[in-house]
C-alpha atoms as a PDB file:
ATOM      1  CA  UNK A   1    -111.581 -20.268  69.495  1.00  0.00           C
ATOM      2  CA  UNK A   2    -110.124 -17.863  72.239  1.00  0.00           C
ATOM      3  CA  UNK A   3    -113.155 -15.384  73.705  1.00  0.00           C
ATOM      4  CA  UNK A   4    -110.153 -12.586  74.145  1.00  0.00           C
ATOM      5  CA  UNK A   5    -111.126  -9.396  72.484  1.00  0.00           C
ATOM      6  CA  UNK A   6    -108.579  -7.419  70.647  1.00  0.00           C
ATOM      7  CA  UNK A   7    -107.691  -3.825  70.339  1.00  0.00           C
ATOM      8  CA  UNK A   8    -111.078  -3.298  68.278  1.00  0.00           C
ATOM      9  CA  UNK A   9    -113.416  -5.177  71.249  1.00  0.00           C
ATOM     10  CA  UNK A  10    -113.664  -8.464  68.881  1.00  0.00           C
ATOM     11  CA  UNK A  11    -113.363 -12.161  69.779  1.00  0.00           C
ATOM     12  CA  UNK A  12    -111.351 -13.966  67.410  1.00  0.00           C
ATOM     13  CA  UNK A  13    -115.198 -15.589  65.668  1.00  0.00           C
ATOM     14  CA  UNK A  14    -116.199 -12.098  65.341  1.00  0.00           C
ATOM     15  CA  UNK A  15    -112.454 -10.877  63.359  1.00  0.00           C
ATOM     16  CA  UNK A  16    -112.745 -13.814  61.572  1.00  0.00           C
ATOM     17  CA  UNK A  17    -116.485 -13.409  60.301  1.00  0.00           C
ATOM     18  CA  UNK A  18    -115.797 -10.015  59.590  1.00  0.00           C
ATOM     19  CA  UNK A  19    -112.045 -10.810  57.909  1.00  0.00           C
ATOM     20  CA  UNK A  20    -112.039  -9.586  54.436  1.00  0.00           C
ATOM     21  CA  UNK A  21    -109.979 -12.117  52.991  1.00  0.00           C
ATOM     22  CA  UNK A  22    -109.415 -10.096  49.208  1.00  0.00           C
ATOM     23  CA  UNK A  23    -107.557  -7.350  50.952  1.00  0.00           C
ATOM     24  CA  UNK A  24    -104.244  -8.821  50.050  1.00  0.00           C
ATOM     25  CA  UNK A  25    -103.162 -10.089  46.829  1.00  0.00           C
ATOM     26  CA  UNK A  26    -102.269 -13.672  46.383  1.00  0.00           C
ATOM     27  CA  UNK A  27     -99.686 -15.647  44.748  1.00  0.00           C
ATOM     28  CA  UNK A  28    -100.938 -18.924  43.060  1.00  0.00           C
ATOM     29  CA  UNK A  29     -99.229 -22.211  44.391  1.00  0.00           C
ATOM     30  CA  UNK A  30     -97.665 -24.749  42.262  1.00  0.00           C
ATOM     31  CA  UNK A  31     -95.452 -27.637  42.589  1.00  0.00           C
ATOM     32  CA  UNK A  32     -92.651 -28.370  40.565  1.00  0.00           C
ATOM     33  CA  UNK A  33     -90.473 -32.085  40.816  1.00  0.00           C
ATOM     34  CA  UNK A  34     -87.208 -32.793  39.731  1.00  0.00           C
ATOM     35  CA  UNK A  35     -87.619 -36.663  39.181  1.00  0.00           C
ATOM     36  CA  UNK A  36     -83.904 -38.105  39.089  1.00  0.00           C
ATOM     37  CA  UNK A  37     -82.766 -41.473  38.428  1.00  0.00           C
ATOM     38  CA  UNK A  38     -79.713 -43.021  37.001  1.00  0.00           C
ATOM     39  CA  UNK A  39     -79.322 -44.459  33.550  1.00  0.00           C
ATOM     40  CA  UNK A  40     -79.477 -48.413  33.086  1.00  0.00           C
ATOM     41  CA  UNK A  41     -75.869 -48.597  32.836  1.00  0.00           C
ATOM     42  CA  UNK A  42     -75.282 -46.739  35.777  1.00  0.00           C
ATOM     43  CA  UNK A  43     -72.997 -44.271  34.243  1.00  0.00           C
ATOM     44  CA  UNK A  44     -75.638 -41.218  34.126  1.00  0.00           C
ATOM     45  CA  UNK A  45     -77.822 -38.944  36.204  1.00  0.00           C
ATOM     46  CA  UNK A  46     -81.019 -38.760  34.345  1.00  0.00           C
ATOM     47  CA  UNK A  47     -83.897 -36.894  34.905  1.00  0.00           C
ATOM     48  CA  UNK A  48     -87.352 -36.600  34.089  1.00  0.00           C
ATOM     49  CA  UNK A  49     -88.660 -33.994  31.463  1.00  0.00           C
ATOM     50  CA  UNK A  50     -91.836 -33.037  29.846  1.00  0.00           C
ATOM     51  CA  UNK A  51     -92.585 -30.405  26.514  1.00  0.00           C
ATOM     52  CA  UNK A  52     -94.903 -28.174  26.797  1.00  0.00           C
ATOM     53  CA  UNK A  53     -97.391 -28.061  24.632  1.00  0.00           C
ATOM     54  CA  UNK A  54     -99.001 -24.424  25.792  1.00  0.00           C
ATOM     55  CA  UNK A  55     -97.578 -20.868  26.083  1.00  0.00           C
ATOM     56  CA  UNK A  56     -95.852 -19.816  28.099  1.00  0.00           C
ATOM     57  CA  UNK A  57     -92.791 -21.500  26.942  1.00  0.00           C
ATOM     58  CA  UNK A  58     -94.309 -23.680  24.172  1.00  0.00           C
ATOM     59  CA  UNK A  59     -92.380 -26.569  22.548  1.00  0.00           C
ATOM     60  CA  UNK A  60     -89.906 -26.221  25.540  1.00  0.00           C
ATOM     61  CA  UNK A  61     -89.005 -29.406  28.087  1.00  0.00           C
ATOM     62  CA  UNK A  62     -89.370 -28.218  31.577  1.00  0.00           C
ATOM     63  CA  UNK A  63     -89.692 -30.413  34.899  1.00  0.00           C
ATOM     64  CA  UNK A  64     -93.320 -31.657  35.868  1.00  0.00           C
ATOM     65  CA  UNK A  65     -95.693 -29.888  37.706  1.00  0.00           C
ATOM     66  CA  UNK A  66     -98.995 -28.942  38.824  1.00  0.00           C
ATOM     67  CA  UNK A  67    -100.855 -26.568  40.766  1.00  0.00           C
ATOM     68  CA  UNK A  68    -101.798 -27.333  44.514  1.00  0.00           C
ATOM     69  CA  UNK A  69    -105.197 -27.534  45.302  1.00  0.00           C
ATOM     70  CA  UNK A  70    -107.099 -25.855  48.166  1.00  0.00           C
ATOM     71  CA  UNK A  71    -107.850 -29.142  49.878  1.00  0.00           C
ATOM     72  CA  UNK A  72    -103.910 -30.405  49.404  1.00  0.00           C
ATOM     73  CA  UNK A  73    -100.447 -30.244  51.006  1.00  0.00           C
ATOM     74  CA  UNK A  74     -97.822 -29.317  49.050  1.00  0.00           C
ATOM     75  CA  UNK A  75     -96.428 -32.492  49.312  1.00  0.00           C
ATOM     76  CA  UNK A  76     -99.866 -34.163  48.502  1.00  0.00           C
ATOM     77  CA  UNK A  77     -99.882 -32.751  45.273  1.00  0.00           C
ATOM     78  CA  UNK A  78     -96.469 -33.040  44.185  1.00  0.00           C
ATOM     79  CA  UNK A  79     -97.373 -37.038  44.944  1.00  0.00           C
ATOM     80  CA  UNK A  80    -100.512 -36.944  42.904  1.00  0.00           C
ATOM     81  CA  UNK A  81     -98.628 -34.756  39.733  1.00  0.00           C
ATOM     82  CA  UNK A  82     -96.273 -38.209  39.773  1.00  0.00           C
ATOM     83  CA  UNK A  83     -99.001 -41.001  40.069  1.00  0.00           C
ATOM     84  CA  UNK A  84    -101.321 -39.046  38.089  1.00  0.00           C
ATOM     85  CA  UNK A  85     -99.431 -37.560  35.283  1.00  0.00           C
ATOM     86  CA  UNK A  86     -96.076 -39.910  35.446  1.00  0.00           C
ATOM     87  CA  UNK A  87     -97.686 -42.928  36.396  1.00  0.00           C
ATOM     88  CA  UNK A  88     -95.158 -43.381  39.875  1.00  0.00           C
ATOM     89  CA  UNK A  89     -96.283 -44.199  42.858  1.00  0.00           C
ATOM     90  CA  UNK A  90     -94.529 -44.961  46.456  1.00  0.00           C
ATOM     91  CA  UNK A  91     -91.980 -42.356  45.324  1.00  0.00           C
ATOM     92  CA  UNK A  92     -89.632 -40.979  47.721  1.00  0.00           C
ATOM     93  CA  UNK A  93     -90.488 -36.783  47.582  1.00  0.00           C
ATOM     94  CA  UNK A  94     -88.351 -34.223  50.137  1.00  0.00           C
ATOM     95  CA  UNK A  95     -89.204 -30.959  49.748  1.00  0.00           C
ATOM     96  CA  UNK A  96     -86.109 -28.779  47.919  1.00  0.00           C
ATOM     97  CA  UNK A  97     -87.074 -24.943  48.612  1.00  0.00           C
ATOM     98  CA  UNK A  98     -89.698 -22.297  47.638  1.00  0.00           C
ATOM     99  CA  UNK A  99     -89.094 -20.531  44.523  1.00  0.00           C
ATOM    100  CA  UNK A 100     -90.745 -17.010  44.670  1.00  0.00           C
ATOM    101  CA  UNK A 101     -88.640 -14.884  42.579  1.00  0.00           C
ATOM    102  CA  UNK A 102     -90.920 -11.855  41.047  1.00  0.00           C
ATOM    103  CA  UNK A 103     -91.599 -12.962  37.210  1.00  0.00           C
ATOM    104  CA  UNK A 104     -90.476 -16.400  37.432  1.00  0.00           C
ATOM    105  CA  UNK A 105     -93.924 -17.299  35.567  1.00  0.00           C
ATOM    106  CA  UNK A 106     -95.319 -14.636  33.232  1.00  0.00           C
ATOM    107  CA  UNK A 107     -98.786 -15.498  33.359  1.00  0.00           C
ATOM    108  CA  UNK A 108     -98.910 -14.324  37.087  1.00  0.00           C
ATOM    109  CA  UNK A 109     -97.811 -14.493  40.303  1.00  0.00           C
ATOM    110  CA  UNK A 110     -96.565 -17.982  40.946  1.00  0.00           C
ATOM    111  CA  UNK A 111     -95.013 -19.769  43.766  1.00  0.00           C
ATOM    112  CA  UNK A 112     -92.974 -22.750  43.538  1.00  0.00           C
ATOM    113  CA  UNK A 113     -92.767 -25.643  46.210  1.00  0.00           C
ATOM    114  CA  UNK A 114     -90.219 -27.516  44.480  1.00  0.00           C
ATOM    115  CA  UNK A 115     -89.434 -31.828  45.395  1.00  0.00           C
ATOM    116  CA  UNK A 116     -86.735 -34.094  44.581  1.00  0.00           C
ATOM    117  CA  UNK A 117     -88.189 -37.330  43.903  1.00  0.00           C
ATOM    118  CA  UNK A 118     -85.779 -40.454  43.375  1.00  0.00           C
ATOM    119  CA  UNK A 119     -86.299 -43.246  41.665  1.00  0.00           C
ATOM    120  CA  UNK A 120     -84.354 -46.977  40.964  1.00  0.00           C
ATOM    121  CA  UNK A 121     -85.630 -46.970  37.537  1.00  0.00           C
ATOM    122  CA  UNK A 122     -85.761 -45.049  34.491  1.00  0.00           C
ATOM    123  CA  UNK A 123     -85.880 -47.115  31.802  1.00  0.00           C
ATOM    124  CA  UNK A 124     -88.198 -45.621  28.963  1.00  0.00           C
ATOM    125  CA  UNK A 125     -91.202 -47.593  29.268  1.00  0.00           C
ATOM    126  CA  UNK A 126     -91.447 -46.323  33.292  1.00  0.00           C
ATOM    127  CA  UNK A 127     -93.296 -43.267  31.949  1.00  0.00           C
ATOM    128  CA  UNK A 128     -95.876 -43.649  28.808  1.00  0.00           C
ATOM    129  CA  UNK A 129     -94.008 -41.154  26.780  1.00  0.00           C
ATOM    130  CA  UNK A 130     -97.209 -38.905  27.584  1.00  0.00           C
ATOM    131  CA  UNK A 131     -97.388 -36.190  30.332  1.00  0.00           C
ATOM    132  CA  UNK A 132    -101.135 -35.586  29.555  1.00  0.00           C
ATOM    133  CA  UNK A 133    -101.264 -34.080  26.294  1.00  0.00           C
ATOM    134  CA  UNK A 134     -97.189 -33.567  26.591  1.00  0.00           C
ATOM    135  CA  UNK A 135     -94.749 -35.243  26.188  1.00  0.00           C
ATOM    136  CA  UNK A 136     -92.206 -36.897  28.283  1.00  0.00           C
ATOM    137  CA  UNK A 137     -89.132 -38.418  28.493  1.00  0.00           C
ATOM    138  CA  UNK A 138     -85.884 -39.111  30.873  1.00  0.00           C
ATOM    139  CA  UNK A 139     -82.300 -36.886  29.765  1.00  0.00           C
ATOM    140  CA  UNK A 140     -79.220 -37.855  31.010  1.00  0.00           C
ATOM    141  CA  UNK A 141     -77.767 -35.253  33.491  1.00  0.00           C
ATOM    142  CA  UNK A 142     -74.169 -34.235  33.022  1.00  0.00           C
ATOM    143  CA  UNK A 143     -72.708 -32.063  35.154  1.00  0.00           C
ATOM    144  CA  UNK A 144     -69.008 -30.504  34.621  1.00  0.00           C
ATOM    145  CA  UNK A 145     -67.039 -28.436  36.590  1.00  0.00           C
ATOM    146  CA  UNK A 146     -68.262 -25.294  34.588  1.00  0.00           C
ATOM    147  CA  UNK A 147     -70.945 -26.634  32.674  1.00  0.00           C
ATOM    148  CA  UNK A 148     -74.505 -29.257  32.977  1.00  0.00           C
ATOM    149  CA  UNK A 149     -76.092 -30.673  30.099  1.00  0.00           C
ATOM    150  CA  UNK A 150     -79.545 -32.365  29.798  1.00  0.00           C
ATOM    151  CA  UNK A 151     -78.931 -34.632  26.765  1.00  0.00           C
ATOM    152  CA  UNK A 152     -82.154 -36.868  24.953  1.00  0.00           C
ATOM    153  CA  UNK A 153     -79.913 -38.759  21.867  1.00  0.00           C
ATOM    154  CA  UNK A 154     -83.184 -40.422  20.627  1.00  0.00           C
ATOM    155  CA  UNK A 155     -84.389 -36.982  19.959  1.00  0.00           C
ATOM    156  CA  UNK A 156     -81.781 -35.352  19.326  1.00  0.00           C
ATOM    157  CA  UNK A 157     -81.867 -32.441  22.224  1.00  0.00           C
ATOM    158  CA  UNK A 158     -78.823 -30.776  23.912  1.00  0.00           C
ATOM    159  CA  UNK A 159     -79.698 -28.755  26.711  1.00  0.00           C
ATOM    160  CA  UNK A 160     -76.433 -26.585  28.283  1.00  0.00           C
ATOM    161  CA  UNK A 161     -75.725 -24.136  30.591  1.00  0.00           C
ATOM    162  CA  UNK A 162     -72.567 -22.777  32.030  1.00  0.00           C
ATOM    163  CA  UNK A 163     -72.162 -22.419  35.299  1.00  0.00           C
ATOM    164  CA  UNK A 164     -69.827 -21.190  38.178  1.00  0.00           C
ATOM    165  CA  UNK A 165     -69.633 -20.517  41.898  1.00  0.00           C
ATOM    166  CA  UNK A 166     -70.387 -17.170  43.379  1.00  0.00           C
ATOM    167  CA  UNK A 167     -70.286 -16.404  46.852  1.00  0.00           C
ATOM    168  CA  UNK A 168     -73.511 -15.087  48.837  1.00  0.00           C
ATOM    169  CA  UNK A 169     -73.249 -13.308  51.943  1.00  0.00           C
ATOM    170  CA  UNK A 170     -76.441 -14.321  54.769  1.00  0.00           C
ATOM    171  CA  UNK A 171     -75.380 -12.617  58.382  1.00  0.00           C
ATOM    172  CA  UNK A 172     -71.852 -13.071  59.103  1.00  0.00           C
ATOM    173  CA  UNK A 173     -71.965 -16.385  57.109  1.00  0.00           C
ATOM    174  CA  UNK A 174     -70.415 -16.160  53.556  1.00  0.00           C
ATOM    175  CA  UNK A 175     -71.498 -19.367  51.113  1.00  0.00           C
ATOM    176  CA  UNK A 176     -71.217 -20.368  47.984  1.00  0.00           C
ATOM    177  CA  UNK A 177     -73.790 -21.494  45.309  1.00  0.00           C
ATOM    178  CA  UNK A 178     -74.006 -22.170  41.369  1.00  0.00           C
ATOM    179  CA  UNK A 179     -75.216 -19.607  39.450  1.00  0.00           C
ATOM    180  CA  UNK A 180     -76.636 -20.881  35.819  1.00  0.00           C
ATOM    181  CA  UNK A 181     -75.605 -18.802  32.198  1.00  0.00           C
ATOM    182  CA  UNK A 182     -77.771 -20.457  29.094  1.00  0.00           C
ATOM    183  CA  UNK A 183     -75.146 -21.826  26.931  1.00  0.00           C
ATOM    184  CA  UNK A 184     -77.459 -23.445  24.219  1.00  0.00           C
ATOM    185  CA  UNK A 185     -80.208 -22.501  22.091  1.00  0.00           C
ATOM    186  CA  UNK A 186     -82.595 -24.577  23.320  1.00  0.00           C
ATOM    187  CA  UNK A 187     -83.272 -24.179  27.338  1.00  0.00           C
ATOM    188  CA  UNK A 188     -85.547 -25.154  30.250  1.00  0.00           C
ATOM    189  CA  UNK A 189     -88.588 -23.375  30.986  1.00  0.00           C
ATOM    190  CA  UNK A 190     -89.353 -20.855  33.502  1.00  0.00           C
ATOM    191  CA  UNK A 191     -86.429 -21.085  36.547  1.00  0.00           C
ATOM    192  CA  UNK A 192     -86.496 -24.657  36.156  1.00  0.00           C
ATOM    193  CA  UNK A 193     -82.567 -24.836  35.777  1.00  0.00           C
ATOM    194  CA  UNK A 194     -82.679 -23.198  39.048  1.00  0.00           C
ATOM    195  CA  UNK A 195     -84.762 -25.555  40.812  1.00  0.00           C
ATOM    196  CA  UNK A 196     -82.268 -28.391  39.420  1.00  0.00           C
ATOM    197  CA  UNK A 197     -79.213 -26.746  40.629  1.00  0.00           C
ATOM    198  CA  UNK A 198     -81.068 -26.146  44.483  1.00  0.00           C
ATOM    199  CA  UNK A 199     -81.958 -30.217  44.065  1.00  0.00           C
ATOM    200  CA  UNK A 200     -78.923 -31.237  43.197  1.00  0.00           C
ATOM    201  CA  UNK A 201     -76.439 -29.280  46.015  1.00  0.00           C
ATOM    202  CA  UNK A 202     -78.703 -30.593  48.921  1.00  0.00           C
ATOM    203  CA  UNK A 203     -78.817 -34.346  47.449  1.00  0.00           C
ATOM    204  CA  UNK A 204     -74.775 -34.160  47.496  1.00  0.00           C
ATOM    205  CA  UNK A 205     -74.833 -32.168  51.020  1.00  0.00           C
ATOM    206  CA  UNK A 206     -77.040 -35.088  52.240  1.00  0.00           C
ATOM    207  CA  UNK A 207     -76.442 -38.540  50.512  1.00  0.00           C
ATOM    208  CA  UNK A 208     -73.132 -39.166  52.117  1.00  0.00           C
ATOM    209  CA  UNK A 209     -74.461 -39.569  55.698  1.00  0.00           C
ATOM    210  CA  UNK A 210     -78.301 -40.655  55.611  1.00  0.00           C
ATOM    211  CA  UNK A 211     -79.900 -43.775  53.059  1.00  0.00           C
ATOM    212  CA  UNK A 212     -81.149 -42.050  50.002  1.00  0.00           C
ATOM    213  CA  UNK A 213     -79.289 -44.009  48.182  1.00  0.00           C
ATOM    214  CA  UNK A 214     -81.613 -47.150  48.251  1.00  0.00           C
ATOM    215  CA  UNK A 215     -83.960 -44.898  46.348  1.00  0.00           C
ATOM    216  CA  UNK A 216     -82.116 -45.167  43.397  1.00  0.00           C
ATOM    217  CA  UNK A 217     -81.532 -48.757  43.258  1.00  0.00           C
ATOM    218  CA  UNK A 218     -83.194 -51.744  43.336  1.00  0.00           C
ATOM    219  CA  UNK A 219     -84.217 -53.698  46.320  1.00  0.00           C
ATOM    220  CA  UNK A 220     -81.911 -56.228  45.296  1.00  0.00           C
ATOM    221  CA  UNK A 221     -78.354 -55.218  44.387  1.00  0.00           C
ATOM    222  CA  UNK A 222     -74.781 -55.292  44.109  1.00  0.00           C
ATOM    223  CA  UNK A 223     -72.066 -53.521  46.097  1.00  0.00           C
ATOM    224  CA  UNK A 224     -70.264 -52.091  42.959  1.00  0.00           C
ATOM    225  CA  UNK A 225     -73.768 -50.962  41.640  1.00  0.00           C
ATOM    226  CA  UNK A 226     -74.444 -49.011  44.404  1.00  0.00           C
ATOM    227  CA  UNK A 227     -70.341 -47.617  45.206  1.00  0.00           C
ATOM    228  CA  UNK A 228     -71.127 -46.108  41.284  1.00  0.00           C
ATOM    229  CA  UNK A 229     -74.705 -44.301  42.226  1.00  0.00           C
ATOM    230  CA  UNK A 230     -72.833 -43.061  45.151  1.00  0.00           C
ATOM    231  CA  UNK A 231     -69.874 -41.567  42.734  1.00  0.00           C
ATOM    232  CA  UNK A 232     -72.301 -40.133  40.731  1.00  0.00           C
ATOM    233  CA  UNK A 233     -74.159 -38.379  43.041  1.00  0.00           C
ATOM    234  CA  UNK A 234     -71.533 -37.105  45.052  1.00  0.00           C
ATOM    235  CA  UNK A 235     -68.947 -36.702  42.058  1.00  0.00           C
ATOM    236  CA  UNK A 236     -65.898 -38.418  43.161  1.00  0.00           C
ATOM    237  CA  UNK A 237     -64.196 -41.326  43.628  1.00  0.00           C
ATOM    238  CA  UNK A 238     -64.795 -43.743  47.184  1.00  0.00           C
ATOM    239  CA  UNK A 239     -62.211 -45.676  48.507  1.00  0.00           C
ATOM    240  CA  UNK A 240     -63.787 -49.804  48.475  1.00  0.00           C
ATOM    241  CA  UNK A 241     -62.939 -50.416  51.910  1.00  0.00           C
ATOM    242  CA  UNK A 242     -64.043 -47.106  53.358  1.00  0.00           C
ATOM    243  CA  UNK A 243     -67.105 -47.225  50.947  1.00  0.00           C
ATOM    244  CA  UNK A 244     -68.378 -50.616  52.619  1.00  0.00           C
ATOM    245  CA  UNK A 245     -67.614 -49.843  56.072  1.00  0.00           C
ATOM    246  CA  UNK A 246     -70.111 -46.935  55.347  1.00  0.00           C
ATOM    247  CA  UNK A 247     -72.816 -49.144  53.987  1.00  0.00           C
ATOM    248  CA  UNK A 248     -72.254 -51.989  56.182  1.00  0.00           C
ATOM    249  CA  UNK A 249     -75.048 -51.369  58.726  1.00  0.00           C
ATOM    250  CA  UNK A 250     -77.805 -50.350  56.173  1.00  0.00           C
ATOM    251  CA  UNK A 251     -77.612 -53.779  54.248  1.00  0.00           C
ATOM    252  CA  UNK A 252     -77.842 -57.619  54.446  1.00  0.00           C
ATOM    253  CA  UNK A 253     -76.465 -60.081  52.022  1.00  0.00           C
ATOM    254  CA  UNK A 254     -79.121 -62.669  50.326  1.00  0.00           C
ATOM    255  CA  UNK A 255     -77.089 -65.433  50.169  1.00  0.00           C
ATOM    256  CA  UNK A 256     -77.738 -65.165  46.178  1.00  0.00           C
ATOM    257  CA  UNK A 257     -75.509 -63.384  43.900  1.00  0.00           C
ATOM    258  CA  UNK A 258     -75.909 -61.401  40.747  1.00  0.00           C
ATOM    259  CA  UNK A 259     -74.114 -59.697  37.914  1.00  0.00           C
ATOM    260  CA  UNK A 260     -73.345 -56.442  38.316  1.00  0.00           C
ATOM    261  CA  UNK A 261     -74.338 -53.650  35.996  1.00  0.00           C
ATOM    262  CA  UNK A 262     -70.938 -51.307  36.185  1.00  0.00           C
ATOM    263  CA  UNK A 263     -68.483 -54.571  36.448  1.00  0.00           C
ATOM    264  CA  UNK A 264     -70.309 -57.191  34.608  1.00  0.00           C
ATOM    265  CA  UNK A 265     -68.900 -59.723  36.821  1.00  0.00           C
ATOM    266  CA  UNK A 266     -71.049 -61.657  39.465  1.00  0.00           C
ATOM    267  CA  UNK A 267     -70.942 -60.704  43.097  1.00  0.00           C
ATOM    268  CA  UNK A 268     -72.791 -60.727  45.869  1.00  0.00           C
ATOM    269  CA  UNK A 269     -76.153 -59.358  46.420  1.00  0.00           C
ATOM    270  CA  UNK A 270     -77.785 -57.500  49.301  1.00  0.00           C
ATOM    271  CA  UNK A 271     -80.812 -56.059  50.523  1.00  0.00           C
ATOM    272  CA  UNK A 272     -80.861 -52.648  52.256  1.00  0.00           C
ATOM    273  CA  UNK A 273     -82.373 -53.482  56.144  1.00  0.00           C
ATOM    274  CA  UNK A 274     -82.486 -50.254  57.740  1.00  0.00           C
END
């Protein structure tokens, strides 16, 4: 530590010894992680959602989360609410943005850190149903121009929002962002909807021009299986030929082929390299 004295004639071991630490309020830390995945057939988003079984927001599905501990990175913790509490490991996390909106929890002051984690599979028996006492379970994501849906046919939920662009003015930059309206009776807890929206906008601003595709897919594939992640993500249609130009350096072929999920023909497989 520096030996400089401040204003007050103290070395930084003598501010610190003397720092009173409960002069400031503080905001508890959590994490919250928007675990998304496509369905088996390839045709969905889906993401991962857990009830809660505790106020605030009882009996309603909201992403999973934790609080960070004192000895933990953000990022370490959002890592150990998945292997912990969703039973995935080796799980690619990027952090989204901080959610600090006043009220956003009502049991205090509560930051979010909020990850995107992707995954290749999200079949049901990937998570154990439970989310410690909760419980859990993937929702295909459907996202309109005006409107996103979190839909769970096996038990029967439909969550809906509207929502539109607005236009936000930072500096002499003007952008534009979603802005959610509930549209159902049943809804996500806390700002969770929020968080999505956030995950979702960077994933498309991103996924064309770096490999987070491979995430989402097995490490053996087809080229048609991964052109449809890529359409879903982004949310339009890729030319073939300009499509596998893009992907052309990232991946090998095996020499084996498969069937493909979206065509159910067989074609060529390939690993991603790098």
């Amino acid at each position: 530590m520096t030996s400089k004295k401040d204003k007050n004639g103290l070395t930084e071991k003598e501010f610190l010894r003397n720092y009173k630490a409960d002069g400031y309020e503080k905001p508890s830390v959590s994490t919250d992680i928007l675990v998304l995945g496509t369905s088996p057939d390839l045709k969905n988003m889906r993401i991962l959602l857990v009830k809660r079984n505790e106020h605030p927001f009882l009996d309603m599905w909201s992403l999973p989360g934790g609080f960070v501990h004192q000895d933990e990175t953000a990022y370490q913790a959002a890592a150990r609410v998945l292997s912990q509490k969703a039973g995935l490991e080796n799980t690619y996390l990027d952090q989204i943005y901080t959610f600090t909106r006043p009220g956003r929890d009502p049991r205090t002051w509560v930051m979010s850190i909020a990850y995107l984690a992707l995954v290749s599979d999200t079949r049901d028996e990937v998570v154990d149903g439970t989310y410690k006492t909760m419980e859990s379970a993937w929702f295909d994501m459907i996202i309109d121009q005006d409107e996103i849906r979190f839909v769970n046919q096996n038990r029967h939920v439909e969550i809906k929002y509207s929502i539109e662009s607005k236009s936000f003015k930072n500096g002499r930059i003007t952008y534009e962002n979603l802005v959610s309206t509930p549209a159902s009776k049943e809804l996500l807890a806390f700002d969770h909807i929020e968080i999505i929206i956030e995950s979702i906008l960077k994933l498309k601003a991103e996924f064309e021009h770096t490999d987070l595709s491979f995430n989402m897919i097995g490490e053996k594939f087809t080229l048609p299986d991964l052109q449809a992640i890529y359409e879903l993500v982004l949310g339009k249609k890729l030319y073939k030929t300009n499509f596998r130009a893009l992907v052309a350096p990232k991946i090998e072929a095996t020499c084996e082929k498969r069937k493909s999920i979206i065509s159910n023909k067989m074609s060529a497989e390939y690993r991603y390299i790098g």
